[in-house]
Protein backbone atom coordinates (compact mmCIF):
# COMPACT_ATOMS: atom_id res chain seq x y z
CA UNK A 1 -141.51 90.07 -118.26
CA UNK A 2 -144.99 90.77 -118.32
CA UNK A 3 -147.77 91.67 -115.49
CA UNK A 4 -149.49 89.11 -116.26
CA UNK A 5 -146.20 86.66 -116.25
CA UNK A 6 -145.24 87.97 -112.67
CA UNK A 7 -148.30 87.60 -111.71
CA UNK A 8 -148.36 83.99 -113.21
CA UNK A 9 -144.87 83.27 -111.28
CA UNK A 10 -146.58 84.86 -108.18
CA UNK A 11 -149.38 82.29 -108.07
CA UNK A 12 -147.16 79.76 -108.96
CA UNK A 13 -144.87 80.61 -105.89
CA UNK A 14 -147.38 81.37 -103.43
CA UNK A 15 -149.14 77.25 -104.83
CA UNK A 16 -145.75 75.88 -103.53
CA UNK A 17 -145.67 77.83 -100.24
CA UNK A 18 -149.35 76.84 -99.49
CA UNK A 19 -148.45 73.19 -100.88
CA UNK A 20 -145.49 72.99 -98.90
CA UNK A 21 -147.48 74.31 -95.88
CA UNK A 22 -150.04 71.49 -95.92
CA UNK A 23 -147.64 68.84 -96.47
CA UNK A 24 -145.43 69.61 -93.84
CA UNK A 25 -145.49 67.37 -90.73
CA UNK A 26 -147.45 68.25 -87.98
CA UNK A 27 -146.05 67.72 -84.82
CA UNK A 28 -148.19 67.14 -81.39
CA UNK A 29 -146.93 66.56 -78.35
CA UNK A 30 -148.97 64.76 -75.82
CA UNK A 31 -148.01 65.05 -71.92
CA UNK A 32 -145.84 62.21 -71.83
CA UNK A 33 -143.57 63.52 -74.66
CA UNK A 34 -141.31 65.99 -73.35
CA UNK A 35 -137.81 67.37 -74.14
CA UNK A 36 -135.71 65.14 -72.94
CA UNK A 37 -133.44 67.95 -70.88
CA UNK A 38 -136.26 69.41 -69.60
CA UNK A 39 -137.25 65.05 -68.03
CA UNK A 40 -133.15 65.35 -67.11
CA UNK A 41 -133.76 68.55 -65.29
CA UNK A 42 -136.91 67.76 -64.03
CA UNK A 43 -135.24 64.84 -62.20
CA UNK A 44 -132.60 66.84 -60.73
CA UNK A 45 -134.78 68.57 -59.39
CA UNK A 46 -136.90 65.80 -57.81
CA UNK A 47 -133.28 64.18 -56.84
CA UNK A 48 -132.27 66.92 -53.82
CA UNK A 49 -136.49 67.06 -52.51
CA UNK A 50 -136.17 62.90 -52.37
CA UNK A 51 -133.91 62.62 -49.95
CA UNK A 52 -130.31 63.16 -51.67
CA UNK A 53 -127.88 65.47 -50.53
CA UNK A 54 -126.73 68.17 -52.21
CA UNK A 55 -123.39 67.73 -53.65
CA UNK A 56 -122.22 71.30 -51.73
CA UNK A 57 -123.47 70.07 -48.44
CA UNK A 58 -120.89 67.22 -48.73
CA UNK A 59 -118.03 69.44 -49.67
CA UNK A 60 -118.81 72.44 -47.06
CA UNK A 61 -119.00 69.44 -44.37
CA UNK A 62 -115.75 68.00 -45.42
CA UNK A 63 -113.85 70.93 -45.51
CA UNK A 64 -115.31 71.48 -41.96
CA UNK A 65 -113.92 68.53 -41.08
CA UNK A 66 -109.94 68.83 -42.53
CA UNK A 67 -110.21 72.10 -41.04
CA UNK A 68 -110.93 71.52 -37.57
CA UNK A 69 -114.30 73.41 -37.60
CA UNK A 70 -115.96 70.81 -35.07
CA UNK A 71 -119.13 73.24 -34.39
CA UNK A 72 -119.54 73.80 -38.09
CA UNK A 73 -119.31 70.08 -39.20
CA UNK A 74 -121.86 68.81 -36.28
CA UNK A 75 -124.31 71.81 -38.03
CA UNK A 76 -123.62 69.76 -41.35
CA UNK A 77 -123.94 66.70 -40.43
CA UNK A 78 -126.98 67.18 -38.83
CA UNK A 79 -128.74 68.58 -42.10
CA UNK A 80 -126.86 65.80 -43.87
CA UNK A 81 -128.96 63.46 -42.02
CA UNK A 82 -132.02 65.35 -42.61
CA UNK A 83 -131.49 64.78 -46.15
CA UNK A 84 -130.81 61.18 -45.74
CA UNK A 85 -131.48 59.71 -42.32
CA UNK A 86 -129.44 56.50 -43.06
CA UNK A 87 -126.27 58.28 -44.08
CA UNK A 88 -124.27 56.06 -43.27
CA UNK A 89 -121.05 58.14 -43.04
CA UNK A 90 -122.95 61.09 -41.29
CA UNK A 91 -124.53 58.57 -38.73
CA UNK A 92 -120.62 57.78 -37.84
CA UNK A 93 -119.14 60.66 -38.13
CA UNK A 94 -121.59 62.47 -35.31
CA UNK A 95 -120.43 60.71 -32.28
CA UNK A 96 -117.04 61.40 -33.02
CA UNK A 97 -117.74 65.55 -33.92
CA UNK A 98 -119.86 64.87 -30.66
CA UNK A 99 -116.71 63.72 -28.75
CA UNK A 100 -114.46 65.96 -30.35
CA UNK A 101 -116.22 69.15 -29.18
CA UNK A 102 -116.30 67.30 -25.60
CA UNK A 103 -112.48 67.33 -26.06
CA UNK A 104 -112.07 70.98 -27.35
């Protein structure tokens, strides 16, 4: 092969890459398109600083509870209710922690 062949087969290549370039599709995002993990995540996130409890909170509260940790649980519950003022099964459980440490 020639110079002047490679050189043909150069241009020829480097036509297609700059073709191929051009027509490829351009892709803008505006503000409301997002990834939709980072929307997922975004609500998570907005989920626990609304007013849900976190999921741990439940679980270290309970286990305070089957074990009999009555000064623990009335700590818990009280942030539980922080979280979400009408708990409902916080707002019930706290007179009876309440009346259980009386007991104790």
């Amino acid at each position: 092969m020639t110079a002047l062949e490679k050189q043909g087969e150069c241009d020829v290549q480097s036509v297609s890459v700059h073709e191929l370039h051009i027509q490829a599709p351009q892709v803008v995002l505006s503000a409301n398109d997002q990834d939709p993990h980072e929307v997922q995540s975004e609500e998570d996130g907005n989920e626990s600083a609304e007013g849900h409890v976190p999921l741990e909170l439940f679980a270290e509260f309970l286990q305070a509870i089957m074990t009999k940790n009555y000064q623990l649980a009335k700590k818990l519950c009280q942030m539980i209710l922080i979280y979400e003022p009408q708990n409902s099964e916080a707002k019930s459980f706290l007179p009876l922690i309440e009346e259980k440490l009386l007991i104790v």
